[in-house]
N, C-alpha and C. Protein backbone atom coordinates (compact mmCIF):
# COMPACT_ATOMS: atom_id res chain seq x y z
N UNK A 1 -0.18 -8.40 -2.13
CA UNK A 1 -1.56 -8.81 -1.99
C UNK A 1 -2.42 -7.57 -1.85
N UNK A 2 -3.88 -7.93 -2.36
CA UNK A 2 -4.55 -6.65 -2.46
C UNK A 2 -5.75 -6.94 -1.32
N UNK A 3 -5.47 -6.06 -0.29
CA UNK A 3 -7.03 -6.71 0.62
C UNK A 3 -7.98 -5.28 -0.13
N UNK A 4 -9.14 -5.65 -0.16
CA UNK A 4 -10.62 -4.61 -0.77
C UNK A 4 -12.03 -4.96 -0.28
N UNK A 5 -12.46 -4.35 -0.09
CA UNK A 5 -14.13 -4.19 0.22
C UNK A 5 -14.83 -3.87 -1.21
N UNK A 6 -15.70 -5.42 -1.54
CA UNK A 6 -16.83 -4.78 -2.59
C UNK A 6 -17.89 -4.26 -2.50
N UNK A 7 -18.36 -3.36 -2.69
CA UNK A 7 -19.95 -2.92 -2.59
C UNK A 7 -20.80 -3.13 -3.12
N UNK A 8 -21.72 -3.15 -2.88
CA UNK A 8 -23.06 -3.77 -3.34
C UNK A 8 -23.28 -3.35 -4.79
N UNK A 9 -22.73 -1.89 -5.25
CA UNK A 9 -23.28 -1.67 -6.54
C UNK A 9 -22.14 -2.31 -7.36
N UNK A 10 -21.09 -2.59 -6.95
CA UNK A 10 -20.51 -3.60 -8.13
C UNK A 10 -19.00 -2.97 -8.36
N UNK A 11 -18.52 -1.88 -7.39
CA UNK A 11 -17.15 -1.25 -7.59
C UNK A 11 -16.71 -1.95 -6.05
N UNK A 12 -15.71 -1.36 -6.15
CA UNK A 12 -14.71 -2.18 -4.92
C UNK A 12 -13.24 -0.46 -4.59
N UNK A 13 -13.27 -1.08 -3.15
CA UNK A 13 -12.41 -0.49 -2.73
C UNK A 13 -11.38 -0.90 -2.32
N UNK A 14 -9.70 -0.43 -2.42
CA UNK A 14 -8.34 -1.44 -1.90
C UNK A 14 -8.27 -0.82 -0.77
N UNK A 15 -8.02 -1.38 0.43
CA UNK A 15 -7.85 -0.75 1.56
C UNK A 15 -6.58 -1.10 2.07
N UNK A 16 -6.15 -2.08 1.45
CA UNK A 16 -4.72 -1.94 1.45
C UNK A 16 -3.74 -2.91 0.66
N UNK A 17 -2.74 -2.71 0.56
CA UNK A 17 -1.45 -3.30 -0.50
C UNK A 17 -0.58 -3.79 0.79
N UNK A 18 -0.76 -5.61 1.09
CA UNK A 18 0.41 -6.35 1.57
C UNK A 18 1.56 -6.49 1.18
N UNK A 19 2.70 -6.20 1.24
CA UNK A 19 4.11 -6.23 0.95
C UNK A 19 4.94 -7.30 1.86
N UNK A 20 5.92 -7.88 1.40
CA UNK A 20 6.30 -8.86 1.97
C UNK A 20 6.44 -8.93 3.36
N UNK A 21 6.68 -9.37 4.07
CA UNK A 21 6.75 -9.32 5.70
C UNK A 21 5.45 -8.78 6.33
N UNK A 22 4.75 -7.97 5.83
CA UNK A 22 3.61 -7.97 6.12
C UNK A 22 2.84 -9.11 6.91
N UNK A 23 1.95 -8.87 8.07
CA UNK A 23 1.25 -9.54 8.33
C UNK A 23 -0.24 -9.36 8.16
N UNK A 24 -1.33 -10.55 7.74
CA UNK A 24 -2.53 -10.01 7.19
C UNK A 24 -3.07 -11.09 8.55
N UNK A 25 -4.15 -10.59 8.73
CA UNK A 25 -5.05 -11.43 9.69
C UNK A 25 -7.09 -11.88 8.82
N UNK A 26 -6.98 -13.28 8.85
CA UNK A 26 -8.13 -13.45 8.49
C UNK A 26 -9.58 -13.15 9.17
N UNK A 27 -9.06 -13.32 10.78
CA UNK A 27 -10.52 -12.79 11.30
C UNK A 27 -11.04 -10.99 11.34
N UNK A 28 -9.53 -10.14 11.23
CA UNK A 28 -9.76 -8.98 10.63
C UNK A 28 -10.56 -8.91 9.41
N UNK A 29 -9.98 -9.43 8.19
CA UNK A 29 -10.53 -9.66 6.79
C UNK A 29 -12.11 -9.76 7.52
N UNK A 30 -12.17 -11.06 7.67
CA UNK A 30 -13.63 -11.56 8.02
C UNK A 30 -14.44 -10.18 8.40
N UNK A 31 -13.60 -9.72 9.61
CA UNK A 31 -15.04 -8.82 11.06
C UNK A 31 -15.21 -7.26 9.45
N UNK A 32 -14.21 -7.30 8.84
CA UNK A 32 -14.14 -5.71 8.22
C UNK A 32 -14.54 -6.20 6.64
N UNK A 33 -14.97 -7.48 6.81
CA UNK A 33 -16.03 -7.67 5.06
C UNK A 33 -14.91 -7.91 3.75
N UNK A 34 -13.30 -7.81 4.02
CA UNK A 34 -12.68 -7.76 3.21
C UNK A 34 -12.24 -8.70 2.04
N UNK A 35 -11.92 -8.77 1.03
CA UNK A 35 -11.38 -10.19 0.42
C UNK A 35 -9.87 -9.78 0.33
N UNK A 36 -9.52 -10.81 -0.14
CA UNK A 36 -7.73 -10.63 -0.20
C UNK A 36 -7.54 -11.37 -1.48
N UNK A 37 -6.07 -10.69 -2.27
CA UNK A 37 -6.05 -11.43 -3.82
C UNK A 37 -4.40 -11.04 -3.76
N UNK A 38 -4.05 -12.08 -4.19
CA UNK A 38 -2.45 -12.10 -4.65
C UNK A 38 -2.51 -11.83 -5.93
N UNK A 39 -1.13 -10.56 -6.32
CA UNK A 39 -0.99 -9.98 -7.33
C UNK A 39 0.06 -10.61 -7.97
N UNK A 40 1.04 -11.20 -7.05
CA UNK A 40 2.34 -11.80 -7.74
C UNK A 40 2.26 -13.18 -6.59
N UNK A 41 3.32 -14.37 -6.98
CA UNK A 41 3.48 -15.21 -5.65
C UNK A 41 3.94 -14.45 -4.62
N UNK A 42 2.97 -15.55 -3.69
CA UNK A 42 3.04 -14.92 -2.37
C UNK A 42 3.42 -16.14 -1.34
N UNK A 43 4.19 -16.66 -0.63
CA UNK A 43 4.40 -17.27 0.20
C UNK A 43 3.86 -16.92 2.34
N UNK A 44 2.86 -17.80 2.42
CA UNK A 44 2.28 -17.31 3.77
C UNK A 44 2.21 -18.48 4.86
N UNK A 45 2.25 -18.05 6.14
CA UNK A 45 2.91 -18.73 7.23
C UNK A 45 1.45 -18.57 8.11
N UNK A 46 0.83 -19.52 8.52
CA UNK A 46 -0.16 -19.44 9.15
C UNK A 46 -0.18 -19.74 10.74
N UNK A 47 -0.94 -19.16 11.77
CA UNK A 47 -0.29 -19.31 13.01
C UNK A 47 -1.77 -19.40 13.54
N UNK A 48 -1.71 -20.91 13.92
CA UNK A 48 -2.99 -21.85 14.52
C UNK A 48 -2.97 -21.68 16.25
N UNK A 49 -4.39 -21.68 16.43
CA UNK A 49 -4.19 -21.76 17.78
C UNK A 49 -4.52 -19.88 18.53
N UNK A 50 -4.43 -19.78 19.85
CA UNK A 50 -5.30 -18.78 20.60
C UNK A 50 -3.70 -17.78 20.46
N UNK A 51 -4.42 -16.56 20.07
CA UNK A 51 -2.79 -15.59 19.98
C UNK A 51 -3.15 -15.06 21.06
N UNK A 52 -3.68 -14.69 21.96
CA UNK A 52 -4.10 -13.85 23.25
C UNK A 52 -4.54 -14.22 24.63
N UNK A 53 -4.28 -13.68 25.85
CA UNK A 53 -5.28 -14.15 26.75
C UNK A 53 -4.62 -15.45 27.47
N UNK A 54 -5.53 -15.95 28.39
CA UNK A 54 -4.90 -17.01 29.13
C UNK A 54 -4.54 -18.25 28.11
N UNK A 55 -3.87 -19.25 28.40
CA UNK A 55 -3.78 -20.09 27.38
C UNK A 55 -3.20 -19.99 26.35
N UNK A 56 -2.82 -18.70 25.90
CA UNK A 56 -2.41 -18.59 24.63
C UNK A 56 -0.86 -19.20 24.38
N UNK A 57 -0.96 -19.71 22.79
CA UNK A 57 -0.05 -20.72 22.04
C UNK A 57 1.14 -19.64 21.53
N UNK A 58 0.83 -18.52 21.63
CA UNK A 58 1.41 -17.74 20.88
C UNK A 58 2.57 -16.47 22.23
N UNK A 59 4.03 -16.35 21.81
CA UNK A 59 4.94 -16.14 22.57
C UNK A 59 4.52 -14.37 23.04
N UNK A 60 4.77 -13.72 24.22
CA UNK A 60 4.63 -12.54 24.19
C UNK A 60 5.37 -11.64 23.42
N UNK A 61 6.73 -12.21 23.06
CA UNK A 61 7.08 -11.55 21.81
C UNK A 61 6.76 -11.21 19.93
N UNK A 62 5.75 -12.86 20.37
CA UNK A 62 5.18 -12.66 18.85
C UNK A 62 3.70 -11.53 19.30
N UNK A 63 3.44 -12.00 19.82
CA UNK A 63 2.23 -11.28 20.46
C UNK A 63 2.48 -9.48 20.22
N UNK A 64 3.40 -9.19 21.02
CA UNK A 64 4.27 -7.39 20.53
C UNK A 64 3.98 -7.22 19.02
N UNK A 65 5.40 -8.32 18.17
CA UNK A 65 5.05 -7.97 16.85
C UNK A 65 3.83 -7.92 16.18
N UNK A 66 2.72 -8.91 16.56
CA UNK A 66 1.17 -8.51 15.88
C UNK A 66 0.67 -7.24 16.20
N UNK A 67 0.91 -6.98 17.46
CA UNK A 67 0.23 -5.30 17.54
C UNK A 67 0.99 -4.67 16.95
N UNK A 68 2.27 -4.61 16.52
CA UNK A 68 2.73 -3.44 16.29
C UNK A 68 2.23 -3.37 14.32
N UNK A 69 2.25 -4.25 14.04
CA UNK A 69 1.90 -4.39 13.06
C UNK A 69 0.33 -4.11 12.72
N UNK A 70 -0.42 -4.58 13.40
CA UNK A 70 -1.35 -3.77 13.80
C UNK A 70 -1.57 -2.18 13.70
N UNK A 71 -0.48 -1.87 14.62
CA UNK A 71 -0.32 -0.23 14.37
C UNK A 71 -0.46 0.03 13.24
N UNK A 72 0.85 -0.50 12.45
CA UNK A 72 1.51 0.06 11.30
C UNK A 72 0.39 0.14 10.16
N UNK A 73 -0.64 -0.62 10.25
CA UNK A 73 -1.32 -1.13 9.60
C UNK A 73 -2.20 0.46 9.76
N UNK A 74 -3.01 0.28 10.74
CA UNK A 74 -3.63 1.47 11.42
C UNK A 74 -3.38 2.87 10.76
N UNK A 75 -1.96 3.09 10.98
CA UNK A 75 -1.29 4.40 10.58
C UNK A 75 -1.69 4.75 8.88
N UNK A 76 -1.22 3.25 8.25
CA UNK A 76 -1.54 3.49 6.76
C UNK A 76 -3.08 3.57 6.17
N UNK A 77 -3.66 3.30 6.93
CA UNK A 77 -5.22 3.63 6.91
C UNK A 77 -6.23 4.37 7.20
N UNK A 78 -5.37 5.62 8.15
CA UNK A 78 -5.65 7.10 8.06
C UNK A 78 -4.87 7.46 7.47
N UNK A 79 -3.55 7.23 6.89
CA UNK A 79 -3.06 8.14 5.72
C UNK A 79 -3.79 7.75 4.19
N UNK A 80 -4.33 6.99 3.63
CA UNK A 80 -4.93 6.73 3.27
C UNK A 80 -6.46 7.25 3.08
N UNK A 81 -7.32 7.18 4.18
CA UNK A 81 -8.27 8.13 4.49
C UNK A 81 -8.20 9.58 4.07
N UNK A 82 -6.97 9.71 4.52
CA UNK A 82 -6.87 11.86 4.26
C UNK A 82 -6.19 11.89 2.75
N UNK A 83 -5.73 10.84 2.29
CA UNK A 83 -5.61 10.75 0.89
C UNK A 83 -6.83 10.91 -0.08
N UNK A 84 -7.89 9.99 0.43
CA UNK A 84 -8.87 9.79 -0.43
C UNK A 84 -9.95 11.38 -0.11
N UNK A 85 -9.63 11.28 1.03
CA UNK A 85 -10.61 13.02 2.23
C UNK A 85 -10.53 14.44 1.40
N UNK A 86 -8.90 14.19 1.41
CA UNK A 86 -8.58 15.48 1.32
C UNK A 86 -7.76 15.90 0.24
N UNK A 87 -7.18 15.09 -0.10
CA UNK A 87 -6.14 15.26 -1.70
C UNK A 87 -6.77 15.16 -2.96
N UNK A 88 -5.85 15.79 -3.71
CA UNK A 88 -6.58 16.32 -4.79
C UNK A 88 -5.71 14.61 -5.84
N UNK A 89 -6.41 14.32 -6.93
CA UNK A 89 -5.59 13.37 -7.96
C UNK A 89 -4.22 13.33 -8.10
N UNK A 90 -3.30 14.10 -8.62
CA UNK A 90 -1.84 13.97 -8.46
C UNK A 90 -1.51 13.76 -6.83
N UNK A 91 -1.79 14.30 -6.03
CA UNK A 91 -1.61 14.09 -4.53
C UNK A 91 -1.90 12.82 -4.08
N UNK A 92 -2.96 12.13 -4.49
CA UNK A 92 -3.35 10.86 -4.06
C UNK A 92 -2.30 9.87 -4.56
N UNK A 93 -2.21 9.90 -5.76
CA UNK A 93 -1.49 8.52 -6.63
C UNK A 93 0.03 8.67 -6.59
N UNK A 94 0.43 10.24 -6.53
CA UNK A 94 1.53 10.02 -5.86
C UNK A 94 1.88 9.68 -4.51
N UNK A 95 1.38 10.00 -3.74
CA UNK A 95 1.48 9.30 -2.42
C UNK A 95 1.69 8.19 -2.23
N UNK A 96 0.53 7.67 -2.93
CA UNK A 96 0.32 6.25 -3.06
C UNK A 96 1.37 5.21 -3.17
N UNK A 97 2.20 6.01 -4.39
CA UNK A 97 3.53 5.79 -5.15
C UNK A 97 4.72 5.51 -4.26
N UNK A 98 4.74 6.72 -3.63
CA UNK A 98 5.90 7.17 -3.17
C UNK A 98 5.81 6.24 -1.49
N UNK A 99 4.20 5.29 -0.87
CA UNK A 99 4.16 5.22 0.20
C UNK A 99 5.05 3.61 -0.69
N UNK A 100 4.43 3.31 -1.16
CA UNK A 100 4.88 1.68 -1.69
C UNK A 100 6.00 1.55 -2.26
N UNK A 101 6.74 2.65 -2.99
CA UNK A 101 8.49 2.80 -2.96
C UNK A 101 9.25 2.69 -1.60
N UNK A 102 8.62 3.42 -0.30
CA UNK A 102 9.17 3.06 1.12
C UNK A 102 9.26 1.76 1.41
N UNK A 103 7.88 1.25 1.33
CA UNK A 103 7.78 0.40 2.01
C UNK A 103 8.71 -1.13 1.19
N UNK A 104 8.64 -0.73 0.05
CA UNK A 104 9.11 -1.72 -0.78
C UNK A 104 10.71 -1.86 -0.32
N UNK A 105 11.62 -0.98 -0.25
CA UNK A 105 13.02 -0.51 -0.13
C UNK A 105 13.76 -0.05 -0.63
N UNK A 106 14.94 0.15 -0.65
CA UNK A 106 15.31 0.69 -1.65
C UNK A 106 15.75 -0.56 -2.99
N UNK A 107 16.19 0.05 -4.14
CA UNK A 107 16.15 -0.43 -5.10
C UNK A 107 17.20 -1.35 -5.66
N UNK A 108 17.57 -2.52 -6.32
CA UNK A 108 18.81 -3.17 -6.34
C UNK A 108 19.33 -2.69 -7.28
N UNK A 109 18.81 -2.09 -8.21
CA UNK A 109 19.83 -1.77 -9.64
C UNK A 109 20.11 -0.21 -9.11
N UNK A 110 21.56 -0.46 -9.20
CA UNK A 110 22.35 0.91 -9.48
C UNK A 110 21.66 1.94 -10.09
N UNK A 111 21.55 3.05 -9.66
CA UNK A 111 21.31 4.28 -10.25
C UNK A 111 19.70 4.15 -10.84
N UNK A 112 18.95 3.28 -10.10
CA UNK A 112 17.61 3.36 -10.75
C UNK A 112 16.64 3.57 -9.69
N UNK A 113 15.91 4.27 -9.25
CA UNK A 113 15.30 4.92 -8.23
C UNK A 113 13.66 4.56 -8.34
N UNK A 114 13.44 3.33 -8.63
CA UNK A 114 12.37 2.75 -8.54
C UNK A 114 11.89 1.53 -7.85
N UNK A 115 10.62 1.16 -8.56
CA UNK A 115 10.67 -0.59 -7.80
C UNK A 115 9.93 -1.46 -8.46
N UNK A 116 9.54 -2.67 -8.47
CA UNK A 116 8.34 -3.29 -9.63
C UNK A 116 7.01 -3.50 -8.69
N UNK A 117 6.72 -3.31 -10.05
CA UNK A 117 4.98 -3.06 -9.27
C UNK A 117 3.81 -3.74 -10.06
N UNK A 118 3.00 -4.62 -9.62
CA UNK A 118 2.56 -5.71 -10.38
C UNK A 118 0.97 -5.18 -10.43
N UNK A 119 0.66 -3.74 -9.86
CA UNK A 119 -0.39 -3.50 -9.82
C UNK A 119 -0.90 -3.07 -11.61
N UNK A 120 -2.44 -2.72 -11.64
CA UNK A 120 -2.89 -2.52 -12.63
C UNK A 120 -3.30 -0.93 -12.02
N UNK A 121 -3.82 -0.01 -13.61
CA UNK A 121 -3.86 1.26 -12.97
C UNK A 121 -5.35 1.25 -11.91
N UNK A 122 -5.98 -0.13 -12.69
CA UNK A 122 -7.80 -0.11 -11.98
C UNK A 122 -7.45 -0.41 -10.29
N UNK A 123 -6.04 -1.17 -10.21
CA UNK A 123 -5.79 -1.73 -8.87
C UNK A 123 -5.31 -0.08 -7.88
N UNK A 124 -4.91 0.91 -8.37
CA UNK A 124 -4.24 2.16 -8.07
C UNK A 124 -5.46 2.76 -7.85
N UNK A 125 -6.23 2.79 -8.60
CA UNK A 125 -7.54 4.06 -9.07
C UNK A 125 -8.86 3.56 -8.02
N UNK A 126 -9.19 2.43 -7.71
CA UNK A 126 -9.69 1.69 -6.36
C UNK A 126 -9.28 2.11 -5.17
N UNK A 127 -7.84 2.33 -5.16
CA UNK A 127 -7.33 2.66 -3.76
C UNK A 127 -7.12 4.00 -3.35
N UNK A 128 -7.11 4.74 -4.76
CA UNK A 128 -6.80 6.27 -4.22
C UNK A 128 -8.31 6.90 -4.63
N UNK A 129 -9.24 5.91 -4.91
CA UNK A 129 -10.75 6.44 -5.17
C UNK A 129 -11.27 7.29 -6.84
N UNK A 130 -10.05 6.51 -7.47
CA UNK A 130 -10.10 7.08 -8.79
C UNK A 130 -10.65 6.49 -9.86
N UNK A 131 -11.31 7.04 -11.13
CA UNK A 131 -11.26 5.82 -12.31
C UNK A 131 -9.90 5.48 -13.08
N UNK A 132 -10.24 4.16 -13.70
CA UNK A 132 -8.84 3.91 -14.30
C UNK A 132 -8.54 5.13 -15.59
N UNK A 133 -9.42 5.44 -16.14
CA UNK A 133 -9.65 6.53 -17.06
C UNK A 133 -8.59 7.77 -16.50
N UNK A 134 -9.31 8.47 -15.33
CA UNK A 134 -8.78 9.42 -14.93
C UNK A 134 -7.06 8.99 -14.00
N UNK A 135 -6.84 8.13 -13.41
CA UNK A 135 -5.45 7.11 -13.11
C UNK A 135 -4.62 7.39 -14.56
N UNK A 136 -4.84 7.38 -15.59
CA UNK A 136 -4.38 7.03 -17.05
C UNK A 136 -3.84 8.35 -17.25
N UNK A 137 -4.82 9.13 -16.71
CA UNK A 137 -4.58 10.56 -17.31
C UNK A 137 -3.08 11.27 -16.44
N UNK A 138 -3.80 11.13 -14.96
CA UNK A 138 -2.60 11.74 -13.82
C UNK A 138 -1.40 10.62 -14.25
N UNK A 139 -1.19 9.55 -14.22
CA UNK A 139 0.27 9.10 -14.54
C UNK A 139 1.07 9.79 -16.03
N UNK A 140 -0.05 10.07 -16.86
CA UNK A 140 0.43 10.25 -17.98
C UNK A 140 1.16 11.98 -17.56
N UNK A 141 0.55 12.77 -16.67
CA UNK A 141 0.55 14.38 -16.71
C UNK A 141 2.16 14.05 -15.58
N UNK A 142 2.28 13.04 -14.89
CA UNK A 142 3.21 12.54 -14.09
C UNK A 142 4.73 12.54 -14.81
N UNK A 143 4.50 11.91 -16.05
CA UNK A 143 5.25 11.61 -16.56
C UNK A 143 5.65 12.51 -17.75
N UNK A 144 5.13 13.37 -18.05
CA UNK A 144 4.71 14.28 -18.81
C UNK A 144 6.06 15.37 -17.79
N UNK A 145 5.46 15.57 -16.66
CA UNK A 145 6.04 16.76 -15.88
C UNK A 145 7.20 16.08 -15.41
N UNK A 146 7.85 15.03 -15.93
CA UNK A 146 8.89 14.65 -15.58
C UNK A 146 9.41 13.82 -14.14
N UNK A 147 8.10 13.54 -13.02
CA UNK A 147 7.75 13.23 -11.42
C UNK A 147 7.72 11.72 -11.76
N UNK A 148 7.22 11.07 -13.00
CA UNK A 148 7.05 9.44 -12.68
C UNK A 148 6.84 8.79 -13.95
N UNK A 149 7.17 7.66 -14.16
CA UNK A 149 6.85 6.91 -15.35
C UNK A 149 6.51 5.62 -14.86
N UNK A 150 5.41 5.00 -15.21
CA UNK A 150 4.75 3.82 -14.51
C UNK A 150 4.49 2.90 -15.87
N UNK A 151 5.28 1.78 -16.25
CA UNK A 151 5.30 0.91 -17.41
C UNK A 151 6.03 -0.29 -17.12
N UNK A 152 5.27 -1.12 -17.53
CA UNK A 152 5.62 -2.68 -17.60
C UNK A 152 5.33 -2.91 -16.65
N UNK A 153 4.63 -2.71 -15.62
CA UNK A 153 5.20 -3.23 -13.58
C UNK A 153 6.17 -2.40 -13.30
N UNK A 154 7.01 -1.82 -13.60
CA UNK A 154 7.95 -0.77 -13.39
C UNK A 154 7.47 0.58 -12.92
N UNK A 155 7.91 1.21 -11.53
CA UNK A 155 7.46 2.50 -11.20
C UNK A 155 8.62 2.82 -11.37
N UNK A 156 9.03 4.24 -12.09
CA UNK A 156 10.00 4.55 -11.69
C UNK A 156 10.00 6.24 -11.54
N UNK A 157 10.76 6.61 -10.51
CA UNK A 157 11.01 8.09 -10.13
C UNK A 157 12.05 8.78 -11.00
N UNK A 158 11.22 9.52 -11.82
CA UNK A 158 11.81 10.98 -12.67
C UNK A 158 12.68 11.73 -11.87
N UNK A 159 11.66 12.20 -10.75
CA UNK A 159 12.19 13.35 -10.20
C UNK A 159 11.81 13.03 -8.46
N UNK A 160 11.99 11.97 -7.69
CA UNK A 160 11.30 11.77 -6.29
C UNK A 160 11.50 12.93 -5.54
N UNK A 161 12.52 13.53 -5.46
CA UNK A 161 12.15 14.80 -4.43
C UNK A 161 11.61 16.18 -5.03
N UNK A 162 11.12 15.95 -6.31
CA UNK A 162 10.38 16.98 -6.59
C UNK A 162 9.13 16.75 -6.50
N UNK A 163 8.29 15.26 -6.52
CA UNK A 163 7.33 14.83 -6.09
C UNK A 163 7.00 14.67 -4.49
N UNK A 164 8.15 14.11 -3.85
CA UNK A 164 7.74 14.39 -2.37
C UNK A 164 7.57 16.33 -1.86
N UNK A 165 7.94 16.93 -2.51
CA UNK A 165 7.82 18.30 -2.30
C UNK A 165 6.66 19.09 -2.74
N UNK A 166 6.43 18.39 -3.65
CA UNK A 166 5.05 18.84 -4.47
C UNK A 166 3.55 18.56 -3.98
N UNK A 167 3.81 17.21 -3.37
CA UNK A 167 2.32 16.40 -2.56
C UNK A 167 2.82 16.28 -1.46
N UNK A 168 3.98 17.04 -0.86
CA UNK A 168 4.37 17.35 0.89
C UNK A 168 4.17 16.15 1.21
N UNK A 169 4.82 14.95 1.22
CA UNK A 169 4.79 13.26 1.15
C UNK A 169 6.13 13.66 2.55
N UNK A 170 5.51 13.16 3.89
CA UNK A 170 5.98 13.00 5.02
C UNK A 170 6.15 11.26 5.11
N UNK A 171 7.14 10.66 4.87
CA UNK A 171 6.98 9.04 5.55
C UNK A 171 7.11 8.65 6.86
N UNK A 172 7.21 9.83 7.85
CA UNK A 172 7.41 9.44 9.08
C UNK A 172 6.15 7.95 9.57
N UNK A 173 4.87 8.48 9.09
CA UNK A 173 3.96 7.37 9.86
C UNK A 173 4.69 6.09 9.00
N UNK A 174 5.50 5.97 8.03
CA UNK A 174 5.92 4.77 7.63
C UNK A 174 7.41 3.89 8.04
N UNK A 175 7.66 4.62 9.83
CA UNK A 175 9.17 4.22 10.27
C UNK A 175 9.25 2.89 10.48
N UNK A 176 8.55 1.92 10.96
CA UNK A 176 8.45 0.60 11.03
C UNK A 176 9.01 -0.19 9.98
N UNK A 177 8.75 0.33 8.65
CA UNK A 177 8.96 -0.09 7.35
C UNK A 177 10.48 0.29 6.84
N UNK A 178 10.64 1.47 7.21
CA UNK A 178 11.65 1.80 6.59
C UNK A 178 12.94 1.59 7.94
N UNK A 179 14.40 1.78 7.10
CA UNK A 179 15.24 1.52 7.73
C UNK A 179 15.93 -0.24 7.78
């Protein structure tokens, strides 16, 4: 799922990519202006009733897991930030890449070091603050230099530790996910 903020002049921003287990909250969406759009089926579990505070319907253990998720959420949204802040185009979209290969897992086919990916490049180039034009270009120079090939829904890693070395791609803020 793609949550994004549109702006008034008519472009839009992804502020973030839901992955399964993920939890999304609507009154977040709501307070932070966001919309939300499913890219592939999505199956979602809705939880009615007061999550906090006296009274609440909701267990202190589920209660833990929303904040922490929360966190996790948090974490990917200043990495994100210093993506869009401070990185240069190959730095951004690989990141990008390489954050949603973590989070995704590892891969079921033998010897293939990728994952499927149902995004579009306009859905990539939104989130790392790019045009799809210039998105077109860095995957192509990606793939070109041997770091990535992005076709059909298919991401797949050329070379992943020459790309995590290249855009210094730390996944520590992504331990929740991984493992």
């Amino acid at each position: 799922m793609i949550s994004s903020k549109n702006l008034s002049n008519g472009t839009r921003i992804v502020t973030e990519f839901a992955l399964g287990g993920d939890m999304l909250s609507s009154v977040s969406a709501a307070l932070a202006q966001e919309s939300v759009q499913a890219v592939s089926p999505v199956t979602g579990y809705e939880f009615v009733g007061q999550l906090t505070g006296k009274g609440s319907d909701v267990s202190s253990q589920l209660s833990l897991i929303i904040i922490i998720e929360m966190m996790k959420r948090q974490a990917r949204m200043a990495e994100r930030l210093a993506n869009i802040g401070r990185r240069d185009a190959l730095e951004r979209t690989g990141h990008l890449l390489l954050e949603l290969a973590a989070r995704s897992g590892a891969s079921t086919k033998p010897g293939f070091d990728g994952f499927e990916c149902p995004l579009k490049q306009s859905d990539i180039g939104d989130a790392v603050g790019l045009s799809t034009v210039h998105i077109n270009r860095v995957l192509k120079d990606m793939r070109l230099n041997g770091l990535v090939s992005f076709r059909n829904g298919i991401v797949e890693f050329l070379n992943r530790r020459k790309l995590e070395e290249l855009i210094e791609f730390d996944a520590s803020y992504l331990a929740g996910h991984m493992g």
